[in-house]
N, C-alpha and C. Protein backbone atom coordinates (compact mmCIF):
# COMPACT_ATOMS: atom_id res chain seq x y z
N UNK A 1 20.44 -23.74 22.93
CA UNK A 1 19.13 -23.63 23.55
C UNK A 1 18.57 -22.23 23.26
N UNK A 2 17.03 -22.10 23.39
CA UNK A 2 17.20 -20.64 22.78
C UNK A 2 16.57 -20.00 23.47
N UNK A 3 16.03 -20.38 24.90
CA UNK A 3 16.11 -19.86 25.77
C UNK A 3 16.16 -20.41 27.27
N UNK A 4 15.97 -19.35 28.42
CA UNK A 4 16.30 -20.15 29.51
C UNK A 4 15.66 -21.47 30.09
N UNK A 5 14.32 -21.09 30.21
CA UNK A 5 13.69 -22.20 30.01
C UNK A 5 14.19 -23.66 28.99
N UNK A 6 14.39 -23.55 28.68
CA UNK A 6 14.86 -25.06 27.73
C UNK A 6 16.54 -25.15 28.17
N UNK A 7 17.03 -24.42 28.58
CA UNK A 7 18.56 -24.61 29.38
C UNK A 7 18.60 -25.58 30.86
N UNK A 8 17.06 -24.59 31.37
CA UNK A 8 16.85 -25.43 33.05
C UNK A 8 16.27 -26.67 32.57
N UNK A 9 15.49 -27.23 32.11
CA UNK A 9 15.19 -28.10 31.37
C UNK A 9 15.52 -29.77 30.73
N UNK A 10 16.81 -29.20 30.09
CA UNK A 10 17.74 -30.44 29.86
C UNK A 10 18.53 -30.65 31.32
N UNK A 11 18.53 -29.96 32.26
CA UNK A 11 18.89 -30.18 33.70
C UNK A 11 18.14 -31.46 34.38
N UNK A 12 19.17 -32.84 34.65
CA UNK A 12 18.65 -33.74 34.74
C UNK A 12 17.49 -33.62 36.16
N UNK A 13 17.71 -32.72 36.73
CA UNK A 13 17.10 -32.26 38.54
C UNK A 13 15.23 -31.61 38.14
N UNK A 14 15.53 -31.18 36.82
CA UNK A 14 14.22 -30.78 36.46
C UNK A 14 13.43 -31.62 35.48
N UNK A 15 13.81 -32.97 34.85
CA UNK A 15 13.37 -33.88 34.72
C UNK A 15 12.26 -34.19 35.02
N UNK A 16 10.80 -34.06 33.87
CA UNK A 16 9.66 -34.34 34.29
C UNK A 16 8.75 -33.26 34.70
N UNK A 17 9.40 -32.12 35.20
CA UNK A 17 9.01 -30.83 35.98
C UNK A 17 8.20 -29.93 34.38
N UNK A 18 6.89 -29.67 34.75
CA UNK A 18 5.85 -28.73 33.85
C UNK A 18 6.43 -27.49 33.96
N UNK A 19 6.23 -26.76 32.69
CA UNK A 19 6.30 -25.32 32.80
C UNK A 19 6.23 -24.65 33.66
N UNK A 20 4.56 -25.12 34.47
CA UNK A 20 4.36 -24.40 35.55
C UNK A 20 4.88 -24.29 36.59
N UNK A 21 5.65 -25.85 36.76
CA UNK A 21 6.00 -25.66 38.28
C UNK A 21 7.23 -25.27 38.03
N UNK A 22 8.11 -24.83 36.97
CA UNK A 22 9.40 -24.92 36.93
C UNK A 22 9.51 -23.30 36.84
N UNK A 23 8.90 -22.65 36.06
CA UNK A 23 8.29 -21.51 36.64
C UNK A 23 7.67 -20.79 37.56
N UNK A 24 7.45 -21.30 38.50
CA UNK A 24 7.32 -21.41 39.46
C UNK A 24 8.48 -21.68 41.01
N UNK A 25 9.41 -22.44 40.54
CA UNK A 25 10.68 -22.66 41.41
C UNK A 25 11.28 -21.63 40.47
N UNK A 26 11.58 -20.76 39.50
CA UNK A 26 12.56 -19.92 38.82
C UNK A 26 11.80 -18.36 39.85
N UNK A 27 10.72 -18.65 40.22
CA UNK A 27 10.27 -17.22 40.88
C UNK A 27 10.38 -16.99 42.32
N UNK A 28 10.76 -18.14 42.68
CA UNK A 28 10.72 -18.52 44.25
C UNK A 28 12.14 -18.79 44.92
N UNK A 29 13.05 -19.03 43.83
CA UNK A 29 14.48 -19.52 43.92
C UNK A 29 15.58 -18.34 43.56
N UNK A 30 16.79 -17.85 44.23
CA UNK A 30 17.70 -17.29 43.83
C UNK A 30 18.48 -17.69 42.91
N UNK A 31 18.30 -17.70 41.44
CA UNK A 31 19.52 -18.61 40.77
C UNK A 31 20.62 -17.31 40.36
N UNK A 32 21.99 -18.20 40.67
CA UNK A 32 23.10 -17.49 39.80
C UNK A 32 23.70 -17.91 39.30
N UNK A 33 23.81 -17.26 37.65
CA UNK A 33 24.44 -17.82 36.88
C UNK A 33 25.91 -17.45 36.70
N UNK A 34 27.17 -19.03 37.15
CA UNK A 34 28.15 -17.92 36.91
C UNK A 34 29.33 -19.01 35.67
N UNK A 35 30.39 -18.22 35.63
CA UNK A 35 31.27 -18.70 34.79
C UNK A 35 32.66 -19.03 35.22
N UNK A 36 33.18 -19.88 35.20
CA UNK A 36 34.60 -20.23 35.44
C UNK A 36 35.53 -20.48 34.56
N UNK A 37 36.56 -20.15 34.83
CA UNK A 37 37.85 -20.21 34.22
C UNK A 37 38.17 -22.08 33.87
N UNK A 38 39.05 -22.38 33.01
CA UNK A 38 39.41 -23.44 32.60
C UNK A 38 40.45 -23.92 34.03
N UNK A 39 40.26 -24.75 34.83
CA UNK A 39 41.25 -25.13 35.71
C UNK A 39 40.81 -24.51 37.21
N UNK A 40 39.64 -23.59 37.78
CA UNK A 40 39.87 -22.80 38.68
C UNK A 40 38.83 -23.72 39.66
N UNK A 41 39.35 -23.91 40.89
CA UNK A 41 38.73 -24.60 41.85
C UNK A 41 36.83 -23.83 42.22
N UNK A 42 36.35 -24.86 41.89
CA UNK A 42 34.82 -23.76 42.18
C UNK A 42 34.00 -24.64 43.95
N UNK A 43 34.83 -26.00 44.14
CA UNK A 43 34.46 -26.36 45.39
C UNK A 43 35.58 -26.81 46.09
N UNK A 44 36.02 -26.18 47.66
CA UNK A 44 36.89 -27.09 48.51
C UNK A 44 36.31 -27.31 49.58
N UNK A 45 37.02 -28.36 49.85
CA UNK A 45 37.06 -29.25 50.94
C UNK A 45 37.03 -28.80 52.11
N UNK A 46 36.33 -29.09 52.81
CA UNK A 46 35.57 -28.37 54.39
C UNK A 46 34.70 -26.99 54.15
N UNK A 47 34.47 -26.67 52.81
CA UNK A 47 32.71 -25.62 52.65
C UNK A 47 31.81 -26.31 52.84
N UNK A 48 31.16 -25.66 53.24
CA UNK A 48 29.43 -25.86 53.75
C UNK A 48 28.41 -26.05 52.43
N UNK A 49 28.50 -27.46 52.29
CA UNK A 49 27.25 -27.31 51.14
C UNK A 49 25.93 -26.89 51.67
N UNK A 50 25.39 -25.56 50.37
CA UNK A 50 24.07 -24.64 51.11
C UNK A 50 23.68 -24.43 49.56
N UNK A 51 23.90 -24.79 48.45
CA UNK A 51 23.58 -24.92 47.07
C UNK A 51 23.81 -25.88 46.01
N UNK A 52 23.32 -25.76 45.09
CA UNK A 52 23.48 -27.09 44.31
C UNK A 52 24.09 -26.31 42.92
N UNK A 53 25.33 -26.88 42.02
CA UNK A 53 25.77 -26.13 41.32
C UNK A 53 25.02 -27.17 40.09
N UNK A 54 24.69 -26.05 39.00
CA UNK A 54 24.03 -26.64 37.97
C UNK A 54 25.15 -26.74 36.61
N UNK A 55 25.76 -27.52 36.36
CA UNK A 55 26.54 -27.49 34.91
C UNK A 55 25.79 -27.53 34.02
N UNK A 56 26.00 -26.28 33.43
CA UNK A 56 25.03 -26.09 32.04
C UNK A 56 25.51 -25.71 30.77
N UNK A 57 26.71 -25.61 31.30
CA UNK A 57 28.02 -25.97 29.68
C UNK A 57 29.46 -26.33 30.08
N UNK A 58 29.95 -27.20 29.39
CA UNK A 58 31.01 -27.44 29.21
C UNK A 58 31.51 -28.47 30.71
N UNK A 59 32.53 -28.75 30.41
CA UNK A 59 33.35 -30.06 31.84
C UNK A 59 33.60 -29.97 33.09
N UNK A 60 33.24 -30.30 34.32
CA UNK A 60 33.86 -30.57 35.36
C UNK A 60 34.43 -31.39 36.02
N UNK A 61 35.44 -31.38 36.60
CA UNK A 61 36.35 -32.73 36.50
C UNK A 61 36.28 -32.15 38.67
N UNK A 62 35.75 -33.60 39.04
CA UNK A 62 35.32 -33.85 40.49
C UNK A 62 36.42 -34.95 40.95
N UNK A 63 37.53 -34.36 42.08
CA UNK A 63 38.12 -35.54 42.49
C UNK A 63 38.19 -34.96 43.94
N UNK A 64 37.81 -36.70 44.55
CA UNK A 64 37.94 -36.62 46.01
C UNK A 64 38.70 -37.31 46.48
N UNK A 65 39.40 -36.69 47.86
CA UNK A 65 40.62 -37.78 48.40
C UNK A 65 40.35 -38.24 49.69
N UNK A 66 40.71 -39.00 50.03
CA UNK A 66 40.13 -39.44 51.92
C UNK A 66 40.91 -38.50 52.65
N UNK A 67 40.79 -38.47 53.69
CA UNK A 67 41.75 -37.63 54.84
C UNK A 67 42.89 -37.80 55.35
N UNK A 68 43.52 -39.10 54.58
CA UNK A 68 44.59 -39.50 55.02
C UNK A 68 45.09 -39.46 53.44
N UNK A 69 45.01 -39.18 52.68
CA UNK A 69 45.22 -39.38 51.54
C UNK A 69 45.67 -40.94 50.56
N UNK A 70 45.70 -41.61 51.02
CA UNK A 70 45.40 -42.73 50.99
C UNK A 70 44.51 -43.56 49.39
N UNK A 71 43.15 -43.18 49.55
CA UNK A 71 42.49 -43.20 48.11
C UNK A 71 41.73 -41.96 47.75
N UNK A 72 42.17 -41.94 46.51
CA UNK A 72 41.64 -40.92 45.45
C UNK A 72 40.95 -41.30 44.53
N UNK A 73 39.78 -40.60 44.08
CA UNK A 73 38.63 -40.71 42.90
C UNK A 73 38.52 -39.67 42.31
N UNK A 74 38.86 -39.90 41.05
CA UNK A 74 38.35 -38.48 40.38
C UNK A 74 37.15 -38.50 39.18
N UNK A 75 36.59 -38.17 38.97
CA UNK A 75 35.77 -38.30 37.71
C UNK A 75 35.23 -36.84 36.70
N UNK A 76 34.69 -36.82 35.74
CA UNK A 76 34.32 -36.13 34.72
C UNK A 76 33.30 -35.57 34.37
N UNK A 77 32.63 -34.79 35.12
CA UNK A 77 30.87 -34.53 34.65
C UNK A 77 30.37 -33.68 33.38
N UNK A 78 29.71 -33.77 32.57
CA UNK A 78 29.67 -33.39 31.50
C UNK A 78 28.50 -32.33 31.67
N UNK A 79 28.21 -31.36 30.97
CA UNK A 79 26.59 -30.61 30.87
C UNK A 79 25.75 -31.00 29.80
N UNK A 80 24.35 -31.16 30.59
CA UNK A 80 24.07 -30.85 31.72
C UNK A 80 24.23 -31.60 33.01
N UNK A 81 24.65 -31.37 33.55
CA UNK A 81 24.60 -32.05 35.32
C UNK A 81 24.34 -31.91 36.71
N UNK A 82 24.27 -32.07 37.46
CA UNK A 82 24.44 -31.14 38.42
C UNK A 82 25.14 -31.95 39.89
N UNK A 83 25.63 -30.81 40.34
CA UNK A 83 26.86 -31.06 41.27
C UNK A 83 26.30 -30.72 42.73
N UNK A 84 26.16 -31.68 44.17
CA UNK A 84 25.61 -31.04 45.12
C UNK A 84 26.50 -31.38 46.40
């Protein structure tokens, strides 16, 4: 991508969204951009969702278990995606 704009963009959440207004949420919004390690937990279980994580390269692998452990789901999200 060759720049940010066209990164937020292929972001399925901004889908449809004009220059303007997307520029507009980039001036009004705290974004941070961060990076993780291959394997390193970036969400657990009992945090407070208060953000929406944007995958904008490379794999996240999402598995949830019930509370009894009982059934497990895991799945694969690819970038771009986004995780909430």
């Amino acid at each position: 991508m060759n720049n940010t704009y066209e990164l937020l963009m292929s972001l399925p959440i901004f889908n449809g969204a004009s220059h303007d207004r997307l520029l507009q949420i980039v001036e009004t919004t705290k974004l941070d951009f961060l990076k993780f390690q291959e394997g390193e937990q970036i969400i657990s279980t009992g945090n407070q969702c208060t953000d929406l994580k944007l995958i904008i390269s490379g794999d996240v692998r999402v598995s949830i278990t019930t509370n009894d452990g009982q059934i497990s789901v895991s799945q694969c999200l690819s970038a771009p995606n986004i995780i909430a």
